[in-house]
PDB file of N, CA and C in Angstrom:
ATOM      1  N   UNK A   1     -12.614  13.124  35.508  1.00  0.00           N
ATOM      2  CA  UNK A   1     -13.602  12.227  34.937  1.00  0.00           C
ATOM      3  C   UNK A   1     -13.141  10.788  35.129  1.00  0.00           C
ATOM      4  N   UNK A   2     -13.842  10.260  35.564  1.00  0.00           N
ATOM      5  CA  UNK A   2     -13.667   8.513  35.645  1.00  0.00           C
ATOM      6  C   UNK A   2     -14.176   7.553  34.395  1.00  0.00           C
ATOM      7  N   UNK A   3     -13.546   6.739  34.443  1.00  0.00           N
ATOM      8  CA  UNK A   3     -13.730   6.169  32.797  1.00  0.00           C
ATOM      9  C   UNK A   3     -14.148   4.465  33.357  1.00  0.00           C
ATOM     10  N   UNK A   4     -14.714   3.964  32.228  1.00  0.00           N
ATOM     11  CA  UNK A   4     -15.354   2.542  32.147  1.00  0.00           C
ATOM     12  C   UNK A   4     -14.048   1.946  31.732  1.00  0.00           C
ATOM     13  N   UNK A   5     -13.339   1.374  32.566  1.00  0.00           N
ATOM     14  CA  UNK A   5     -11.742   0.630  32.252  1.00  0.00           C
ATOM     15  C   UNK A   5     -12.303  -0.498  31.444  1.00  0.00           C
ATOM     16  N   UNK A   6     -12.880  -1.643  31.213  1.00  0.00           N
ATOM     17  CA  UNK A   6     -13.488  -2.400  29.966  1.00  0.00           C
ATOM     18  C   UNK A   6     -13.892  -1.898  28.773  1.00  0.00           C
ATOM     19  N   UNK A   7     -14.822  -0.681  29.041  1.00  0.00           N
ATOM     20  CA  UNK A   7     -14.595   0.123  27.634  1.00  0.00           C
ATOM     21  C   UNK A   7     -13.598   0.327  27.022  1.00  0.00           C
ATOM     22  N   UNK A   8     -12.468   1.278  27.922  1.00  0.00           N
ATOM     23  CA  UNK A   8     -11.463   1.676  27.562  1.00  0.00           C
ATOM     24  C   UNK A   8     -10.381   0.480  26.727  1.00  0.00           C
ATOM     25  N   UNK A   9     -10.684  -0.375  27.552  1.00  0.00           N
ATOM     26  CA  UNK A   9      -9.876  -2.233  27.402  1.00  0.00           C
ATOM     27  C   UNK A   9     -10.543  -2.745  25.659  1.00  0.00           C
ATOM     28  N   UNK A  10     -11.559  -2.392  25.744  1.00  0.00           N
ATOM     29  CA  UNK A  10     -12.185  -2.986  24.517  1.00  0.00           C
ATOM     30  C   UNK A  10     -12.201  -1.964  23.161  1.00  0.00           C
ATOM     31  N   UNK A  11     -11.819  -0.943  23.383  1.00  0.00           N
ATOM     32  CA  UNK A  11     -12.003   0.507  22.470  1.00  0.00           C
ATOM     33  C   UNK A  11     -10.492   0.174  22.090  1.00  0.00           C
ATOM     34  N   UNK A  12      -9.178   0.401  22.845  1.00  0.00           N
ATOM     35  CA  UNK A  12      -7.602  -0.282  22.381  1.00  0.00           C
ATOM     36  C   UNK A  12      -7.692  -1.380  21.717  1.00  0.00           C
ATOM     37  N   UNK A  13      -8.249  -2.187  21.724  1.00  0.00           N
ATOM     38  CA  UNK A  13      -7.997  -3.529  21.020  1.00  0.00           C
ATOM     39  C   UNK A  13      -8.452  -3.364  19.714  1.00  0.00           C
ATOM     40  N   UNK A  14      -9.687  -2.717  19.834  1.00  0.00           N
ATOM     41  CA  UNK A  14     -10.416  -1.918  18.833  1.00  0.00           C
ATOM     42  C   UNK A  14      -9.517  -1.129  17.860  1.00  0.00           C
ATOM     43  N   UNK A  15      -9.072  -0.639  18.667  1.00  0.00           N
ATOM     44  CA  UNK A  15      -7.629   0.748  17.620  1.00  0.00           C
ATOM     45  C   UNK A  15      -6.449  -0.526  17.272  1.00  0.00           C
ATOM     46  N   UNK A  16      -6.138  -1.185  18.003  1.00  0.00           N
ATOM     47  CA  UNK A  16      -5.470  -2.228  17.120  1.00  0.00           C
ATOM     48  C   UNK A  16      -5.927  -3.078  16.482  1.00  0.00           C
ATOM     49  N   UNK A  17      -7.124  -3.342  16.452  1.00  0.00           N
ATOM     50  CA  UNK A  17      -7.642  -3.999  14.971  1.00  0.00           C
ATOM     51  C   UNK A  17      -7.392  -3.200  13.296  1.00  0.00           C
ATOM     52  N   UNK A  18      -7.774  -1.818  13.721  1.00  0.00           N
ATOM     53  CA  UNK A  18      -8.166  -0.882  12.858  1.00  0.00           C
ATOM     54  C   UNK A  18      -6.523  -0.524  12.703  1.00  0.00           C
ATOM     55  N   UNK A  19      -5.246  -0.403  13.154  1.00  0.00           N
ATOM     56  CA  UNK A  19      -4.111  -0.037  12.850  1.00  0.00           C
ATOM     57  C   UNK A  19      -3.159  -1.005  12.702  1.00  0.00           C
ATOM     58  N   UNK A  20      -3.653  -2.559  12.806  1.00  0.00           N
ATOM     59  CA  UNK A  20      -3.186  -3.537  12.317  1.00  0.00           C
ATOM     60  C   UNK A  20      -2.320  -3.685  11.121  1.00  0.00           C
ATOM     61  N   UNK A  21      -1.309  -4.374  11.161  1.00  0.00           N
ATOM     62  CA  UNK A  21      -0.316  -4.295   9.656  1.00  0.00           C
ATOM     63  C   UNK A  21       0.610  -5.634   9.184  1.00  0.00           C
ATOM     64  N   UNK A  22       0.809  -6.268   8.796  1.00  0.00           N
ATOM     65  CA  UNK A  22       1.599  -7.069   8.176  1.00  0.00           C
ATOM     66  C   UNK A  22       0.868  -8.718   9.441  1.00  0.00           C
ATOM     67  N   UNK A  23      -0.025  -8.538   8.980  1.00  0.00           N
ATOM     68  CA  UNK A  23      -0.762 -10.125   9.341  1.00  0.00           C
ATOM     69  C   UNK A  23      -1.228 -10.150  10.514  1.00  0.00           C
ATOM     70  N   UNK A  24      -1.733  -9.028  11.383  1.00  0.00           N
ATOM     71  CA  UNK A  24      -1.611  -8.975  12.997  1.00  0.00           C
ATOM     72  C   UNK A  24      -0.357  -8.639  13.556  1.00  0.00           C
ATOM     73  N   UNK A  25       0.690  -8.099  13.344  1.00  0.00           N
ATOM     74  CA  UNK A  25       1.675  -6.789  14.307  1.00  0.00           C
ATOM     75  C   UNK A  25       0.585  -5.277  14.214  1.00  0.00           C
ATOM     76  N   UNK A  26       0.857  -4.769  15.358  1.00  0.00           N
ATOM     77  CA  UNK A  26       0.248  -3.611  15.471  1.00  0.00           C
ATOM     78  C   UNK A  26       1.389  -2.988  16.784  1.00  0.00           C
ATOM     79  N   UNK A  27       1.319  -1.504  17.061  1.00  0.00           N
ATOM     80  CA  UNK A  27       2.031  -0.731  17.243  1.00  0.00           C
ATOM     81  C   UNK A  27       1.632  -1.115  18.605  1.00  0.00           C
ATOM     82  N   UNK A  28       2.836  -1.293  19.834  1.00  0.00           N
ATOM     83  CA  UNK A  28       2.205  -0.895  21.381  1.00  0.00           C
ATOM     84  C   UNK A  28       2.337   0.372  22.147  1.00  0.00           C
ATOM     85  N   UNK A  29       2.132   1.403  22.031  1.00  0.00           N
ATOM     86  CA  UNK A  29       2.072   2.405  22.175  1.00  0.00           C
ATOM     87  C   UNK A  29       0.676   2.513  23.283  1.00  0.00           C
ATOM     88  N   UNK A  30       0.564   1.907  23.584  1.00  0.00           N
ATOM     89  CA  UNK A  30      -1.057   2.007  24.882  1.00  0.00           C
ATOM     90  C   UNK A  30      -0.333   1.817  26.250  1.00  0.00           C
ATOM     91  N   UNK A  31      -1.429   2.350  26.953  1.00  0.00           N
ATOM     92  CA  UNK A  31      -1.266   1.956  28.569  1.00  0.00           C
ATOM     93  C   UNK A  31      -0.820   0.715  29.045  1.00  0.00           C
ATOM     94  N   UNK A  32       0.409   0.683  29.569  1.00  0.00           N
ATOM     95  CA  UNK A  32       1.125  -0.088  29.619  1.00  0.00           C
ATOM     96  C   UNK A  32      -0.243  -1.457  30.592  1.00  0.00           C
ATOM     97  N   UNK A  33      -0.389  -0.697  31.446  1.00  0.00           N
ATOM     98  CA  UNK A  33      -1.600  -1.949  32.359  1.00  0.00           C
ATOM     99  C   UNK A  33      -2.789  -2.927  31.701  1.00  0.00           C
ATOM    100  N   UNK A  34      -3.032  -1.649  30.553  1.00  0.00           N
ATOM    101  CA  UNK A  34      -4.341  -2.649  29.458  1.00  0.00           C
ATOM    102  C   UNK A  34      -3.561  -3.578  28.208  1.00  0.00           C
ATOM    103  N   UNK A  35      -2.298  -3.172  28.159  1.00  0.00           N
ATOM    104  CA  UNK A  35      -1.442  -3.822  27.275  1.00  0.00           C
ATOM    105  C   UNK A  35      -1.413  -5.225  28.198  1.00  0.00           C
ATOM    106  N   UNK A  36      -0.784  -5.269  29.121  1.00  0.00           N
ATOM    107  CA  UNK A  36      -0.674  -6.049  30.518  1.00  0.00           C
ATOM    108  C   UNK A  36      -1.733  -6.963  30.235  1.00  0.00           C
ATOM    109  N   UNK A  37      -3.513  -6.208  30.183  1.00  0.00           N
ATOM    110  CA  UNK A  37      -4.467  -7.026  30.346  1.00  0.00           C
ATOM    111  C   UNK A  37      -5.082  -7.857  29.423  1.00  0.00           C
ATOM    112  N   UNK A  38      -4.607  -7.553  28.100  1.00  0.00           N
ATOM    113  CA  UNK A  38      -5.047  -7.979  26.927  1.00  0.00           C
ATOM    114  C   UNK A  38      -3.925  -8.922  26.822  1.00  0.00           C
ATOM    115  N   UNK A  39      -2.363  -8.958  27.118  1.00  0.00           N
ATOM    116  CA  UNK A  39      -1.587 -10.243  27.000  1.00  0.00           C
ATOM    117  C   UNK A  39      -2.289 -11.449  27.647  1.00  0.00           C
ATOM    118  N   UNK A  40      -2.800 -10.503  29.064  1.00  0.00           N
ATOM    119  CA  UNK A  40      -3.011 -12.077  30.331  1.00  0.00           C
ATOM    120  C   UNK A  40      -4.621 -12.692  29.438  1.00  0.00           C
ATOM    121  N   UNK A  41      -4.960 -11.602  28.864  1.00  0.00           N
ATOM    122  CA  UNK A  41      -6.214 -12.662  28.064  1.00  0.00           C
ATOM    123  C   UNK A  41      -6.038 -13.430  27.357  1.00  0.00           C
ATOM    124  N   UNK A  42      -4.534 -13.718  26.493  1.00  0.00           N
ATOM    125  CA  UNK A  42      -4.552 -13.886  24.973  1.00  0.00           C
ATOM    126  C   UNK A  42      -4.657 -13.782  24.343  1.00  0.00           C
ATOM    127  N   UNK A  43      -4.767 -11.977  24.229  1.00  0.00           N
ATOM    128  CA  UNK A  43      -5.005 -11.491  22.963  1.00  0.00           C
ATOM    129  C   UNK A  43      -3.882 -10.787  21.927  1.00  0.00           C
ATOM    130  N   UNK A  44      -2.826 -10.673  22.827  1.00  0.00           N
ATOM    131  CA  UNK A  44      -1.680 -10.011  22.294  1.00  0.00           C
ATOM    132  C   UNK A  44      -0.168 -10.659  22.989  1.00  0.00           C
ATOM    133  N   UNK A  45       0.832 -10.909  21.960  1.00  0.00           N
ATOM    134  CA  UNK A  45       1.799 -11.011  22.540  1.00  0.00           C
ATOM    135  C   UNK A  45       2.383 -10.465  23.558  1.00  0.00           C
ATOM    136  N   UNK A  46       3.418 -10.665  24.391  1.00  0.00           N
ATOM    137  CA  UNK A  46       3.542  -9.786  25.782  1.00  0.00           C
ATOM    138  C   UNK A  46       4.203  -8.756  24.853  1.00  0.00           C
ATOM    139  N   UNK A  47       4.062  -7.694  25.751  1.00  0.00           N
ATOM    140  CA  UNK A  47       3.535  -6.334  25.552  1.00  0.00           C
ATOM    141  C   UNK A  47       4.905  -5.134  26.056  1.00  0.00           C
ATOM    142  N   UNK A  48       5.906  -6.092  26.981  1.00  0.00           N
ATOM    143  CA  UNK A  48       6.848  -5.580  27.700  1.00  0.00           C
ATOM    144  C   UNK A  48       8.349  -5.908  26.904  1.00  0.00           C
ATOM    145  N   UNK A  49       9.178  -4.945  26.595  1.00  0.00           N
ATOM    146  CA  UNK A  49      10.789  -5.605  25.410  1.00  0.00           C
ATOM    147  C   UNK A  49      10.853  -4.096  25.347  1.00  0.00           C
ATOM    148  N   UNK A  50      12.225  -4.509  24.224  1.00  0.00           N
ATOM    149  CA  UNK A  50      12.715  -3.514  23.410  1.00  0.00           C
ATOM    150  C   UNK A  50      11.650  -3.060  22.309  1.00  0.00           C
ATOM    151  N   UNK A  51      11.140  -3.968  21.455  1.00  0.00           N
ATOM    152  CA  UNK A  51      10.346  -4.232  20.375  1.00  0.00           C
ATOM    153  C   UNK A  51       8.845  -2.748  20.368  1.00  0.00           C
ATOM    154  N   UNK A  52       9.063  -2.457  19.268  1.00  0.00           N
ATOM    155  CA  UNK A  52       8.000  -1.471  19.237  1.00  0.00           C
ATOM    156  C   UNK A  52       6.869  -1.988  18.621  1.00  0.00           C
ATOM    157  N   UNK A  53       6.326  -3.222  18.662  1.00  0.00           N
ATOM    158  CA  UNK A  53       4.643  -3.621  18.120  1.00  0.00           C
ATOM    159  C   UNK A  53       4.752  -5.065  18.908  1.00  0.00           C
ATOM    160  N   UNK A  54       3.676  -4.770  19.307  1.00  0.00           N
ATOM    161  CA  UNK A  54       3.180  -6.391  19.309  1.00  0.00           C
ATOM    162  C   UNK A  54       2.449  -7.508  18.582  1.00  0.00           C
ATOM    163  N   UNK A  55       1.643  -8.886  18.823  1.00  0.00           N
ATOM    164  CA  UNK A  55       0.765  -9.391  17.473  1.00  0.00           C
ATOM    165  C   UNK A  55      -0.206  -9.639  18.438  1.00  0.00           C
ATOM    166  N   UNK A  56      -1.396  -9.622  17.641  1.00  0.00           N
ATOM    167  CA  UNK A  56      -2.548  -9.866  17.944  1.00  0.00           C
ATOM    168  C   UNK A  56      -2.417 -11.455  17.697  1.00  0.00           C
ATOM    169  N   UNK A  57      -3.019 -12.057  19.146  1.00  0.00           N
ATOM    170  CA  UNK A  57      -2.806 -13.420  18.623  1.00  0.00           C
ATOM    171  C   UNK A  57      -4.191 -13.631  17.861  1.00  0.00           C
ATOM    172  N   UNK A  58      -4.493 -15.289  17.751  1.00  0.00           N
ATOM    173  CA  UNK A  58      -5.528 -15.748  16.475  1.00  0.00           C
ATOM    174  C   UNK A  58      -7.041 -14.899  16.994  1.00  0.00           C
ATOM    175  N   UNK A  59      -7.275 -15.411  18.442  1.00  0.00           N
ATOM    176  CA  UNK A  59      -8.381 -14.636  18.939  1.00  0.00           C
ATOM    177  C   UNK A  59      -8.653 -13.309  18.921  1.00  0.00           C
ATOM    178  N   UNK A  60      -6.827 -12.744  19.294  1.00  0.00           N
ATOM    179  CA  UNK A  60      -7.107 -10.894  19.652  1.00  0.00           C
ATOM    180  C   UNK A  60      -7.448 -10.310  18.325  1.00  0.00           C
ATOM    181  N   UNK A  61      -7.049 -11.035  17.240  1.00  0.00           N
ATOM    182  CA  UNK A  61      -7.325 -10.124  15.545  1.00  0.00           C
ATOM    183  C   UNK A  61      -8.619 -10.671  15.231  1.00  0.00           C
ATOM    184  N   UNK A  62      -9.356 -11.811  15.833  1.00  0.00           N
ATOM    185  CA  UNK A  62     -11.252 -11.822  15.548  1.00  0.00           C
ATOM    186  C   UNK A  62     -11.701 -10.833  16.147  1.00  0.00           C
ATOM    187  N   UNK A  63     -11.476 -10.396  17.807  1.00  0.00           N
ATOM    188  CA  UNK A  63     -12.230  -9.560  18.887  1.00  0.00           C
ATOM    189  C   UNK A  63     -11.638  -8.392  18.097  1.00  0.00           C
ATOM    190  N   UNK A  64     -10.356  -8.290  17.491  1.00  0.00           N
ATOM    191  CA  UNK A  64     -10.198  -6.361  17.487  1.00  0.00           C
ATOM    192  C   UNK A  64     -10.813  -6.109  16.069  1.00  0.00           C
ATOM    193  N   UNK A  65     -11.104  -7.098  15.276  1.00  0.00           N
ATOM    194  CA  UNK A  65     -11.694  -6.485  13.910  1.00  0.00           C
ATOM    195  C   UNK A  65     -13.803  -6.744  14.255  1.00  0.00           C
ATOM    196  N   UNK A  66     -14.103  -7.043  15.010  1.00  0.00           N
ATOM    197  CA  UNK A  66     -14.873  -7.402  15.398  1.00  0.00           C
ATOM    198  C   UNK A  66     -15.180  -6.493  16.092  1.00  0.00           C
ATOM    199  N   UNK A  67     -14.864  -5.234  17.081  1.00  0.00           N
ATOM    200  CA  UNK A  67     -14.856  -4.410  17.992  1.00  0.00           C
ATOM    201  C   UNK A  67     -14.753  -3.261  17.391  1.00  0.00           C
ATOM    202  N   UNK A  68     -13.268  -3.100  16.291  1.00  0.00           N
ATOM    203  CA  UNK A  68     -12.875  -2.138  15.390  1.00  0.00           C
ATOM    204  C   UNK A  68     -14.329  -1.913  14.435  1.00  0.00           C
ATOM    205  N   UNK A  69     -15.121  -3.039  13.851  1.00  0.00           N
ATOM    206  CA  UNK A  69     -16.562  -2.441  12.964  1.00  0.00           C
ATOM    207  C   UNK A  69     -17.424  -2.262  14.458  1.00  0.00           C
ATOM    208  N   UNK A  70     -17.601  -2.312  14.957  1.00  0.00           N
ATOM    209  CA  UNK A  70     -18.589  -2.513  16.144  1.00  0.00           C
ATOM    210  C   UNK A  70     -18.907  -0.507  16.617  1.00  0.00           C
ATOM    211  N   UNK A  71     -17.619  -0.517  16.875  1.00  0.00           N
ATOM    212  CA  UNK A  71     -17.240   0.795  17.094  1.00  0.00           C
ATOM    213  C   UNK A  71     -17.157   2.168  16.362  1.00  0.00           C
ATOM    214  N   UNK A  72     -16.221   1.320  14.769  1.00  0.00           N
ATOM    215  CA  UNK A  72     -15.888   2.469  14.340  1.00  0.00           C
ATOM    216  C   UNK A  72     -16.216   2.379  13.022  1.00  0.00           C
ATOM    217  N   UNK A  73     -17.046   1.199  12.514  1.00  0.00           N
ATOM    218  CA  UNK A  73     -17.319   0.455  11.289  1.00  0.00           C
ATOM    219  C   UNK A  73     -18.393   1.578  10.952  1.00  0.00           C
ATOM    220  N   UNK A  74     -18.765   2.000   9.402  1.00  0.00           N
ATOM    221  CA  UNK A  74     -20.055   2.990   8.832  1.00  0.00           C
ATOM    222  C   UNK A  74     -20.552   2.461   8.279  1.00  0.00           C
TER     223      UNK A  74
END
């Protein structure tokens, strides 16, 4: 099955809105390439370390709580 890679791009950011914790850190545990693509946007700190979370910068925590109800909001 082939997938809508922007969906997919916008649905992660989405799950890190929604698993967000201590002010914007959230877990990086995603595809390393959409992690990749959401840093080069500005939406997340770089994505590549030792470090197990990254932060949503000021923009990436409007778009992922914004995406997170969009998506998964009742």
């Amino acid at each position: 099955m082939r997938y809508d890679m922007v969906k997919v791009e916008e649905l992660i950011l989405a799950l890190l809105g929604v698993f967000e914790f201590e002010n914007g850190r959230v877990w990086k545990r995603y595809d390393f390439a959409i992690m990749d693509e959401l840093h080069e946007k500005g939406l997340i700190t770089k994505a590549h370390g030792r470090q197990e979370s990254v932060y949503l910068t000021d923009e990436g925590m409007r778009r992922a709580k914004e995406l997170a109800a969009k998506h998964f909001g009742t």
